[in-house]
N, C-alpha and C. Protein backbone atom coordinates (compact mmCIF):
# COMPACT_ATOMS: atom_id res chain seq x y z
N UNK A 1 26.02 -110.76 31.41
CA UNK A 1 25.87 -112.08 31.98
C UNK A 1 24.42 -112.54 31.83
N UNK A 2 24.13 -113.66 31.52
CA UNK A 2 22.94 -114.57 31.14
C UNK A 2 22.59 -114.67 32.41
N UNK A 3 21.04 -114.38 32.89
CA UNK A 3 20.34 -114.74 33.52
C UNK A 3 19.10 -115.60 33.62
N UNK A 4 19.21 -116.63 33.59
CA UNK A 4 17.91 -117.85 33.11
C UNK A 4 16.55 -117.39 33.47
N UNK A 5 16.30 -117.01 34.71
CA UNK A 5 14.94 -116.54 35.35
C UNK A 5 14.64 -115.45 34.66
N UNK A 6 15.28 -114.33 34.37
CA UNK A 6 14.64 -113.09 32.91
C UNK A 6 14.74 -113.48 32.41
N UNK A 7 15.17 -114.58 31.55
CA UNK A 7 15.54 -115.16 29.95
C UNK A 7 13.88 -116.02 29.92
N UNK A 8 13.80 -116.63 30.77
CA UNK A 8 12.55 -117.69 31.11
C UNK A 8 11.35 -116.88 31.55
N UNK A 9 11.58 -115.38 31.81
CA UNK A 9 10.31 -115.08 31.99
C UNK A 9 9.67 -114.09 30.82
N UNK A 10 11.19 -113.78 29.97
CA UNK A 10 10.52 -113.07 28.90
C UNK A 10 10.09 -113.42 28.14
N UNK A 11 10.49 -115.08 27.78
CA UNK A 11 9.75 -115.97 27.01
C UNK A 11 8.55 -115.96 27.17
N UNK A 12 8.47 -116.04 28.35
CA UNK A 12 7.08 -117.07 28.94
C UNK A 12 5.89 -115.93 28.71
N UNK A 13 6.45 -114.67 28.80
CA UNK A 13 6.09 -113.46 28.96
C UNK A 13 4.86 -113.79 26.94
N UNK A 14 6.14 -113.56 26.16
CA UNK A 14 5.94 -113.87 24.66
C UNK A 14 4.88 -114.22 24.35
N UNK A 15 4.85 -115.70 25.45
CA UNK A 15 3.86 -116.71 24.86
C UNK A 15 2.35 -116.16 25.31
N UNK A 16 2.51 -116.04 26.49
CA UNK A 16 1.05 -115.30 27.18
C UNK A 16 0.63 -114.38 25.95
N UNK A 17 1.43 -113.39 26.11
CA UNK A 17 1.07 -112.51 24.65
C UNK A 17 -0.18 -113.21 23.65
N UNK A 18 0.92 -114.20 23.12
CA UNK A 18 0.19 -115.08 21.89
C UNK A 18 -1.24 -115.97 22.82
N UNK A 19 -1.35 -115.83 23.78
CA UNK A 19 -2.56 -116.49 24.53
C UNK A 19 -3.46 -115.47 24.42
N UNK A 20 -3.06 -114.54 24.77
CA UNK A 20 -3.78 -112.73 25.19
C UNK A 20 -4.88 -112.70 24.29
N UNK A 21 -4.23 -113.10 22.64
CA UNK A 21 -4.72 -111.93 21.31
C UNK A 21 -5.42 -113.38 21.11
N UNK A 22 -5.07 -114.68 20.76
CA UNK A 22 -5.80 -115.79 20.95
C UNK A 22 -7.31 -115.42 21.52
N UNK A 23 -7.52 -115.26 22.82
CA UNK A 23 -8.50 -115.14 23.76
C UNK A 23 -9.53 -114.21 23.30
N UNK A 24 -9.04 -112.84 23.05
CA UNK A 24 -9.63 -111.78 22.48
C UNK A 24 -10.34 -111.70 21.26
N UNK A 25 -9.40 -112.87 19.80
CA UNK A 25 -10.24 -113.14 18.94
C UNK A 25 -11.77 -113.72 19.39
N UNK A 26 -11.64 -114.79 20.68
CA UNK A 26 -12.58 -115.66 20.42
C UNK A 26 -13.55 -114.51 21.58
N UNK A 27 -13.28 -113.36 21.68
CA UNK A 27 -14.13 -112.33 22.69
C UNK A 27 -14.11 -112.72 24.14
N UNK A 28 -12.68 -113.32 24.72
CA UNK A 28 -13.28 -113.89 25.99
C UNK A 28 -12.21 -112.86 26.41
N UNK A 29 -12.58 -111.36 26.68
CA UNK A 29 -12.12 -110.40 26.70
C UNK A 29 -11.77 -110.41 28.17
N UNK A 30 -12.04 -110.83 29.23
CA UNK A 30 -12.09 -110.21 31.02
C UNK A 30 -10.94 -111.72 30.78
N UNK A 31 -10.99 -112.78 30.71
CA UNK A 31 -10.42 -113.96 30.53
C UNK A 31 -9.17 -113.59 30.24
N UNK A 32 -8.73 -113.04 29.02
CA UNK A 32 -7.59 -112.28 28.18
C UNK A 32 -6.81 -111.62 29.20
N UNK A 33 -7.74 -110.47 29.80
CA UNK A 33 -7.08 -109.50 30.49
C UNK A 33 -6.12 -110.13 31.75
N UNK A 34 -7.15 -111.09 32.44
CA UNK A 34 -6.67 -111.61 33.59
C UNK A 34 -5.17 -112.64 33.29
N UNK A 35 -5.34 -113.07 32.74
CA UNK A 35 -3.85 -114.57 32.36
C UNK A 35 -2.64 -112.84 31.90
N UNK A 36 -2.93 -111.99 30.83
CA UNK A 36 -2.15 -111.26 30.59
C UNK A 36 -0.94 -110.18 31.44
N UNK A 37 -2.08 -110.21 32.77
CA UNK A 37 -1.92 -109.14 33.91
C UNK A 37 -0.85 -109.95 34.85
N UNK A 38 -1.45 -111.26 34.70
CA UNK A 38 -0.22 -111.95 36.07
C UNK A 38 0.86 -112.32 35.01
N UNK A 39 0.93 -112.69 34.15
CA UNK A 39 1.62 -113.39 32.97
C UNK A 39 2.87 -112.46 32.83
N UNK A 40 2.43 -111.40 32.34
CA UNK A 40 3.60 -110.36 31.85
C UNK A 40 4.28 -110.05 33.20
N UNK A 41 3.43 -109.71 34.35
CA UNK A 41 4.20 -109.27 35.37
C UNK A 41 5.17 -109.87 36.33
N UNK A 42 5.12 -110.88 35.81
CA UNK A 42 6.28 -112.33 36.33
C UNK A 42 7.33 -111.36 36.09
N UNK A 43 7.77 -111.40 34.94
CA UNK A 43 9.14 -110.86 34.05
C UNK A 43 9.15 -109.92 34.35
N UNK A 44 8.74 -108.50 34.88
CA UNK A 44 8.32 -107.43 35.28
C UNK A 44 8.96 -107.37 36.32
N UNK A 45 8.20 -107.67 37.14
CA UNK A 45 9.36 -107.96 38.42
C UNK A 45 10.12 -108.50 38.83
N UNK A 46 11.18 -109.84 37.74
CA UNK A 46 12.31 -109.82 37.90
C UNK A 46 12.96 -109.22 37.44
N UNK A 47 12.84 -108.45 36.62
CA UNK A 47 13.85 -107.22 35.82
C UNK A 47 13.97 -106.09 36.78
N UNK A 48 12.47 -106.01 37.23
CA UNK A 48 12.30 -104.60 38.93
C UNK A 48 13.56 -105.67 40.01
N UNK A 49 13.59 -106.99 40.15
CA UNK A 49 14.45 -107.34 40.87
C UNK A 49 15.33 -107.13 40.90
N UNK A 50 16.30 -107.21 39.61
CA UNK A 50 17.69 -106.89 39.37
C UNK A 50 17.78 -105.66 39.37
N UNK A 51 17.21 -104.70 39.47
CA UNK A 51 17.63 -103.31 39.98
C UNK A 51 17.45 -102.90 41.31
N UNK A 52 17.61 -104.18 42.59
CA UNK A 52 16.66 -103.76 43.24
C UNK A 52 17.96 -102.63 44.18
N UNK A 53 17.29 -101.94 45.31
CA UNK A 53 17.87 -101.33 46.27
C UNK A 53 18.58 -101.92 47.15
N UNK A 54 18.37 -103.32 47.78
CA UNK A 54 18.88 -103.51 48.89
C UNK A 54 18.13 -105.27 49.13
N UNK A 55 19.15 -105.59 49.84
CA UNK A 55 18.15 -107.48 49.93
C UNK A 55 16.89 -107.97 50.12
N UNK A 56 16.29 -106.84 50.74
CA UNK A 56 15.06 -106.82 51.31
C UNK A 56 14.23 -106.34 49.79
N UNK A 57 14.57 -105.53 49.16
CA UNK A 57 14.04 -104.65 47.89
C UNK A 57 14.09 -105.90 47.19
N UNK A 58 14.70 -106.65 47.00
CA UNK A 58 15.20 -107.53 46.08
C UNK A 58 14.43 -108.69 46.15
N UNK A 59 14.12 -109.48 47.45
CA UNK A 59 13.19 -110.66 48.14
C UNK A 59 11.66 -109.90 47.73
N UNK A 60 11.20 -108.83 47.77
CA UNK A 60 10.32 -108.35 47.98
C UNK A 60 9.53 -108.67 46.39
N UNK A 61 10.08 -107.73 45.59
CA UNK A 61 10.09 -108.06 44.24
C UNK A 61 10.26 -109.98 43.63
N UNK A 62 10.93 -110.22 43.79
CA UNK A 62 10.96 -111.71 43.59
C UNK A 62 9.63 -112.23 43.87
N UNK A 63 9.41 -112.05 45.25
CA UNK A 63 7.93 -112.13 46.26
C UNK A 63 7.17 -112.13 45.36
N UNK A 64 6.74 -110.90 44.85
CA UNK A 64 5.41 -110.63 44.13
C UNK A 64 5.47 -111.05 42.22
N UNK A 65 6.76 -111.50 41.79
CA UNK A 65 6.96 -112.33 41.09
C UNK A 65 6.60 -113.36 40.88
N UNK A 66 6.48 -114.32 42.12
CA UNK A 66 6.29 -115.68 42.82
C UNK A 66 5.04 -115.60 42.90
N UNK A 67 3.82 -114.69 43.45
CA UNK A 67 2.65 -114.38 43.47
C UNK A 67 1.90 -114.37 42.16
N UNK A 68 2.15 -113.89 41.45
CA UNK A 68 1.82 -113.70 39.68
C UNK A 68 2.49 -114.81 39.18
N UNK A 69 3.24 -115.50 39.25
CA UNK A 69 3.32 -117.00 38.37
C UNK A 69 2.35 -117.77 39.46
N UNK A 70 2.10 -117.81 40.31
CA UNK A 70 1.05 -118.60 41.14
C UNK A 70 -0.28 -118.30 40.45
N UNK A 71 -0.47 -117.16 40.50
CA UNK A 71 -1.82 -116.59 39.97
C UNK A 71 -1.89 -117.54 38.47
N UNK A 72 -0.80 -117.21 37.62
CA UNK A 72 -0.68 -117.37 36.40
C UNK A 72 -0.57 -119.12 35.99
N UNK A 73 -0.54 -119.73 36.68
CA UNK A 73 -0.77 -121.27 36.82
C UNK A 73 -2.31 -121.34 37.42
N UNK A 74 -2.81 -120.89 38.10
CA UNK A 74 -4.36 -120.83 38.40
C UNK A 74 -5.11 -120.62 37.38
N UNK A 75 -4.77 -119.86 36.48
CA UNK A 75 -5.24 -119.27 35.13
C UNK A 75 -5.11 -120.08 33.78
N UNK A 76 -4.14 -120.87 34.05
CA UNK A 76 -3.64 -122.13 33.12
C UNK A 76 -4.48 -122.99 33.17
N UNK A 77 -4.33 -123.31 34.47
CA UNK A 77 -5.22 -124.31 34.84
C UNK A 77 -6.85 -124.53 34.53
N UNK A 78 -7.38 -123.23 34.42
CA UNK A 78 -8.91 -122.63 34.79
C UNK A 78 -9.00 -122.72 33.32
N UNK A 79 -8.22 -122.35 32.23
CA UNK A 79 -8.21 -122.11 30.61
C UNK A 79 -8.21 -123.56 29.93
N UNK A 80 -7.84 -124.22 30.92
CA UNK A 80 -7.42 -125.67 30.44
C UNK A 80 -8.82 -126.51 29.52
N UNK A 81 -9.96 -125.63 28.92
CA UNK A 81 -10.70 -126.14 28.60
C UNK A 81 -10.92 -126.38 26.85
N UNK A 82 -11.22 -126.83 25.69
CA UNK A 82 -10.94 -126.82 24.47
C UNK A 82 -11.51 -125.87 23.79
N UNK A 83 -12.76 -125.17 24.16
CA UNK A 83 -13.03 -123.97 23.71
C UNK A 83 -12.29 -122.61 24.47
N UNK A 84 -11.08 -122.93 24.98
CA UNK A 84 -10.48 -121.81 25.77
C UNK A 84 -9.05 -121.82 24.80
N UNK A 85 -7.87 -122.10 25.40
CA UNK A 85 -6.90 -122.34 25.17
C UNK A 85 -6.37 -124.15 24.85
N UNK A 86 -7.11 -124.84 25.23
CA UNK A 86 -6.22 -126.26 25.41
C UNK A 86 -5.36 -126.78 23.96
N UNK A 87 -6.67 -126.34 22.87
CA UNK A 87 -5.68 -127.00 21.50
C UNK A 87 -4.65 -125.71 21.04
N UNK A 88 -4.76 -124.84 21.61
CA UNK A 88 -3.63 -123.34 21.32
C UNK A 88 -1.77 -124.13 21.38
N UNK A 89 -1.65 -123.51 20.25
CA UNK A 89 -0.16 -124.65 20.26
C UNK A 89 0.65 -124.47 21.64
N UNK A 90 0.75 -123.10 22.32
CA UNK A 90 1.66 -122.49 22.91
C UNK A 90 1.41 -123.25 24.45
N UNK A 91 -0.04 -124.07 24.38
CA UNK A 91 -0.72 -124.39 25.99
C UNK A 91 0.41 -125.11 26.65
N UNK A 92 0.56 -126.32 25.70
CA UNK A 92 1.96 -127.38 26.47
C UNK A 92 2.95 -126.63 26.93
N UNK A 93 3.68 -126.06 26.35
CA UNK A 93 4.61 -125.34 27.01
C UNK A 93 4.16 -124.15 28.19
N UNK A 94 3.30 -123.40 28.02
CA UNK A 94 3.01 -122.62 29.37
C UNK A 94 2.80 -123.73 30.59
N UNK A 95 1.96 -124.73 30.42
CA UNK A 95 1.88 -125.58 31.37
C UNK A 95 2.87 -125.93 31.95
N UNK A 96 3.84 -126.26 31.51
CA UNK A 96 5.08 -126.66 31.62
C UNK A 96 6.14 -125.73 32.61
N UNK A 97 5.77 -125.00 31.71
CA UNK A 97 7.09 -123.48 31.78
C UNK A 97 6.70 -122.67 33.15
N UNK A 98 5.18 -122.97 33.73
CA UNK A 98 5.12 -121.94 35.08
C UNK A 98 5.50 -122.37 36.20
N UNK A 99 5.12 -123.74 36.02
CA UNK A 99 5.90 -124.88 37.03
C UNK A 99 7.51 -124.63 37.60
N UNK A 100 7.86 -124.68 36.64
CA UNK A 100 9.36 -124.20 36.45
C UNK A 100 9.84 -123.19 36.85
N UNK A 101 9.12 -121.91 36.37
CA UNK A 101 9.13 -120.55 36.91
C UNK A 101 8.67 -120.73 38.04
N UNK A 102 7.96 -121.35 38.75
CA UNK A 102 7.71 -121.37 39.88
C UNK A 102 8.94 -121.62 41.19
N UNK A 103 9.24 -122.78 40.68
CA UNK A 103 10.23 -123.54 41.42
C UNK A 103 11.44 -123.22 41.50
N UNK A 104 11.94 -121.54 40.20
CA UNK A 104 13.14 -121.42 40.36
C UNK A 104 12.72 -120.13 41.34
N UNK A 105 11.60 -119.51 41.18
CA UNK A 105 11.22 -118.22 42.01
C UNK A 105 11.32 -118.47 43.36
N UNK A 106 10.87 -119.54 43.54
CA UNK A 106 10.88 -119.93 45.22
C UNK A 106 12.40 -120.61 45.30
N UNK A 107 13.54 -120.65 44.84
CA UNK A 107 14.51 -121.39 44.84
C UNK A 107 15.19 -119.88 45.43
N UNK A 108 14.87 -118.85 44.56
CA UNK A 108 16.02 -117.84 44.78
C UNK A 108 15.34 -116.88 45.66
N UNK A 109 13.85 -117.39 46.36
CA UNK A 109 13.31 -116.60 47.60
C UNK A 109 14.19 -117.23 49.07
N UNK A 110 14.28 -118.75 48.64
CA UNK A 110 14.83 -119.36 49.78
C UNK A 110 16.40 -118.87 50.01
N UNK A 111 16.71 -119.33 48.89
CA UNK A 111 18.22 -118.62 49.10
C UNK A 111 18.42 -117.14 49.68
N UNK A 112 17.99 -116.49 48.94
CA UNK A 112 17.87 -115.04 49.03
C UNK A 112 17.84 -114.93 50.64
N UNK A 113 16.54 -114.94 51.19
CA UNK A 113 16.72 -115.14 52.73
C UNK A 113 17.44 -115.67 53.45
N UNK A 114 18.13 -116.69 53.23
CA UNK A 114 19.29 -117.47 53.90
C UNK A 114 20.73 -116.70 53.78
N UNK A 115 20.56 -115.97 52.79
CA UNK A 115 21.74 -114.82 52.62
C UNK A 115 21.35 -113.74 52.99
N UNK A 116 20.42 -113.24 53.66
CA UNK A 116 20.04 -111.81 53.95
C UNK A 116 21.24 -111.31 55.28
């Protein structure tokens, strides 16, 4: 069964990637590390979600999902400069895409709790 929120975060996951090695060419090495660390770990812990133990295991993980695409839009935001990322083809769409990830993360925190 298709799940949109891992489908959308492994993408999103992808693209960071292609931001990562971007960054690193131009030596903005601590910069790289940081967008990479919250970036990947979105998708990370919704995949740790769907295995989780129990409802609480499950909200928890989501949680810190929701935390790292927060982070990871702070980082968007902060990169948003033309010697950073801005003309990087992949920028429009991350901009785009964390928003989103955001709003479905907190969609299925709310729910989630309302079903606990």
């Amino acid at each position: 069964m298709k799940n949109p929120i891992v489908d959308k975060s492994f993408i999103f996951a992808e693209k960071i990637l292609n931001i990562y090695f971007f960054l690193r060419e131009k030596n903005h090495n601590r910069l790289a590390d940081q967008i990479v660390g919250s970036g990947t770990s979105i998708g990370a812990n919704v995949v740790e979600a769907q295995a989780a133990q129990s409802k609480n295991d499950f909200i928890s993980k989501i949680s810190i999902a929701s935390k790292e695409a927060r982070e990871t839009a702070y980082w968007i935001k902060l990169l948003n400069r033309k010697e950073l990322i801005r003309d990087h083809p992949d920028f429009i769409f991350l901009q785009s895409e964390i928003e989103e990830i955001i709003k479905i993360l907190n969609s299925i925190l709310i729910s989630s709790k309302n079903n606990r």
